[in-house]
C-alpha atoms as a PDB file:
ATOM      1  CA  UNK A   1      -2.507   0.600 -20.108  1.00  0.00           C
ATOM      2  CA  UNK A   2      -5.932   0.876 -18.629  1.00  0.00           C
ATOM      3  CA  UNK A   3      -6.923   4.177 -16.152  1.00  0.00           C
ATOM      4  CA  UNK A   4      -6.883   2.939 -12.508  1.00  0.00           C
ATOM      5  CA  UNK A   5     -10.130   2.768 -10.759  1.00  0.00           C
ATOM      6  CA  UNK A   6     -10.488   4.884  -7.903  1.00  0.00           C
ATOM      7  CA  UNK A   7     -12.190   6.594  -5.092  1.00  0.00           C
ATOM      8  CA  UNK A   8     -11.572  10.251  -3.241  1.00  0.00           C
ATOM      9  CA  UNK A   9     -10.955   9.310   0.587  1.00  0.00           C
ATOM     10  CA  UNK A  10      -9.967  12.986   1.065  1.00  0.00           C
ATOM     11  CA  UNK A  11      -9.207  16.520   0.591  1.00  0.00           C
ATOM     12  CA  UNK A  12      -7.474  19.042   3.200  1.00  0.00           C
ATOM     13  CA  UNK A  13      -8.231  22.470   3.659  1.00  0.00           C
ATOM     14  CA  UNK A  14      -4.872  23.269   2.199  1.00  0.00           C
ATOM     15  CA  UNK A  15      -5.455  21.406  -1.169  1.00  0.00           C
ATOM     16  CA  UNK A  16      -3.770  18.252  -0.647  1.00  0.00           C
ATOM     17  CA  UNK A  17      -5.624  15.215  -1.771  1.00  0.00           C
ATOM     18  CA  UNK A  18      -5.797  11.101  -1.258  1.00  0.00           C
ATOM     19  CA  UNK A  19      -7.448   8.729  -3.333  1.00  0.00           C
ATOM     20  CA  UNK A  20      -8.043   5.063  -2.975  1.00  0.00           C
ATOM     21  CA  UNK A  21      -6.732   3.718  -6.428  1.00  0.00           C
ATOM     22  CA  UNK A  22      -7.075   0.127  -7.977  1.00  0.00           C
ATOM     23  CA  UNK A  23      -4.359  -0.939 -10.670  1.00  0.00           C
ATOM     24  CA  UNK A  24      -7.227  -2.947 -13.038  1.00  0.00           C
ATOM     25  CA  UNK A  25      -4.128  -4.801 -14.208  1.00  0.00           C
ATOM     26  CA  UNK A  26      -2.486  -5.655 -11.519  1.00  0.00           C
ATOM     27  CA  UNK A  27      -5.730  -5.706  -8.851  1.00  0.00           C
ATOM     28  CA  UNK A  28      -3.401  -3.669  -6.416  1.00  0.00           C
ATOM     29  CA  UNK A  29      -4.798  -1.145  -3.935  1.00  0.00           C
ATOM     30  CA  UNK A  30      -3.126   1.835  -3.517  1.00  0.00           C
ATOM     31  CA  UNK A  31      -3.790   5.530  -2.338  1.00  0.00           C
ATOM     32  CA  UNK A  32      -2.558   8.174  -4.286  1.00  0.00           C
ATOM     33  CA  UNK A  33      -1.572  11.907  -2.529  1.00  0.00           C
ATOM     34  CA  UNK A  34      -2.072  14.663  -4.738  1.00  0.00           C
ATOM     35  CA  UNK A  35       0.058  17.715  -2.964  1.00  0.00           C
ATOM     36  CA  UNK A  36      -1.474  20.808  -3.151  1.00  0.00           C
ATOM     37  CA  UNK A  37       0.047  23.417  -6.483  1.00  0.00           C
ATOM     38  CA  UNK A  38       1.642  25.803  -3.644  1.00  0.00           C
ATOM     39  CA  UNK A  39       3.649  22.586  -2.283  1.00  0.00           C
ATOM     40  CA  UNK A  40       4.949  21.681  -5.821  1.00  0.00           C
ATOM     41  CA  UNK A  41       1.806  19.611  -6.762  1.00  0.00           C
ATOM     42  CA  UNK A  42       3.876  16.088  -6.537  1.00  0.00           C
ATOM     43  CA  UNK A  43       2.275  12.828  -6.969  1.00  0.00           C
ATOM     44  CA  UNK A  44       3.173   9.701  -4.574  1.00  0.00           C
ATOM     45  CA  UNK A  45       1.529   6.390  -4.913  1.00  0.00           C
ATOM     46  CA  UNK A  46       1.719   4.946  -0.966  1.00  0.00           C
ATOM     47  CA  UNK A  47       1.127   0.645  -0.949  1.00  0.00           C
ATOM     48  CA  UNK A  48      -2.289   0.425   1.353  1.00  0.00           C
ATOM     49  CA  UNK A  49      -0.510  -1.428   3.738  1.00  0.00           C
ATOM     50  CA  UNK A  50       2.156   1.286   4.790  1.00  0.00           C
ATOM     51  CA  UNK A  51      -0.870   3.741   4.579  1.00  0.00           C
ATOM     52  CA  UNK A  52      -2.694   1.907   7.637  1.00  0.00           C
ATOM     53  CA  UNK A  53       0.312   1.052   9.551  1.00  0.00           C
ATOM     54  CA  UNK A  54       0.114   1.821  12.753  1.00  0.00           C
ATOM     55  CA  UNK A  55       0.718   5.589  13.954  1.00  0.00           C
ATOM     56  CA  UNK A  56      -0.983   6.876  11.093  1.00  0.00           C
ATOM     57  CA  UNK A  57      -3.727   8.604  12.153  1.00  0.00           C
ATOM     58  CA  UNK A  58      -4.109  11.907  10.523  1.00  0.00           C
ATOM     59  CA  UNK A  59      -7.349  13.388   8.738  1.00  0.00           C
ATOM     60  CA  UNK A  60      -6.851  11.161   5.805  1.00  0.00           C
ATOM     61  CA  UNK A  61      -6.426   7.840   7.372  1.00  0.00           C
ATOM     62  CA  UNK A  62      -9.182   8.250   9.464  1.00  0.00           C
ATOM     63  CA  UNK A  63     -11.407   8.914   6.306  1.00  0.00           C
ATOM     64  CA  UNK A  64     -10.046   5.541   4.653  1.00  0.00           C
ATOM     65  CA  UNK A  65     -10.537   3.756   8.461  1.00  0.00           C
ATOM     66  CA  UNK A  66     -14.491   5.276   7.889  1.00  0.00           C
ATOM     67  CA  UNK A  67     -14.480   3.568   4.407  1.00  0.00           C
ATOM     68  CA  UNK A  68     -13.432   0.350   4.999  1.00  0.00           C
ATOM     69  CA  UNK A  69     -15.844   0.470   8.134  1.00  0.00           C
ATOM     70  CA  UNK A  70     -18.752   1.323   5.580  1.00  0.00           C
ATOM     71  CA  UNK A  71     -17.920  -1.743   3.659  1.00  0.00           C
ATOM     72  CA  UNK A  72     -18.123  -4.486   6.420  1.00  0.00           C
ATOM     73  CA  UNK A  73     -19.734  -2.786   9.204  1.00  0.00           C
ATOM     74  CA  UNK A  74     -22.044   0.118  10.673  1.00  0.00           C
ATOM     75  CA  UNK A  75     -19.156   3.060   9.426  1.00  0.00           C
ATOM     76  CA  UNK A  76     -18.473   3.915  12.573  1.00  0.00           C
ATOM     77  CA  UNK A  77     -14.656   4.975  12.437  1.00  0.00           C
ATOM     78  CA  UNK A  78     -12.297   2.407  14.848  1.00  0.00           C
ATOM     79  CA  UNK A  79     -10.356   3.890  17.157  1.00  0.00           C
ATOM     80  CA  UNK A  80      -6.612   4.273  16.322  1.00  0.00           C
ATOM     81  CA  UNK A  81      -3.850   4.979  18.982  1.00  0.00           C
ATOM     82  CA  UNK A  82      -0.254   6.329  18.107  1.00  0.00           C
ATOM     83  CA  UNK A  83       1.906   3.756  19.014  1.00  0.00           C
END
């Protein structure tokens, strides 16, 4: 099985991490959260979809939002509103 590709979208003060993933055999997007070692270090893949639903609009999601942006537009962050 071949590494996924990937890209850090971001890291929190308290150690926790996302990153943007690609399954090279599947072509699925992903994003992986690393949990920081105090929390018990665990490892959940989240489907991109469920990680930009609506409501989600912590640190993290804002950084992907800024991302996408980059790809498409000026990478100005959109505005997101808790629903």
């Amino acid at each position: 099985m071949a590494a996924e590709l990937g890209r850090e979208i971001h890291t929190s003060s308290n150690g926790d991490r996302w990153d943007l993933l690609v399954d090279p055999g599947t072509g699925h997007s992903f994003v992986r959260h690393s949990a920081n070692p105090a929390s018990g270090g665990y490892v959940s893949d989240i489907g991109l979809s469920a990680f930009l639903a609506d409501g989600r609009g912590g640190p993290e999601h804002q950084a992907l939002w800024r991302m996408i942006a980059s790809l498409v537009g000026d990478g100005a962050a959109p505005t997101i509103t808790a629903t």
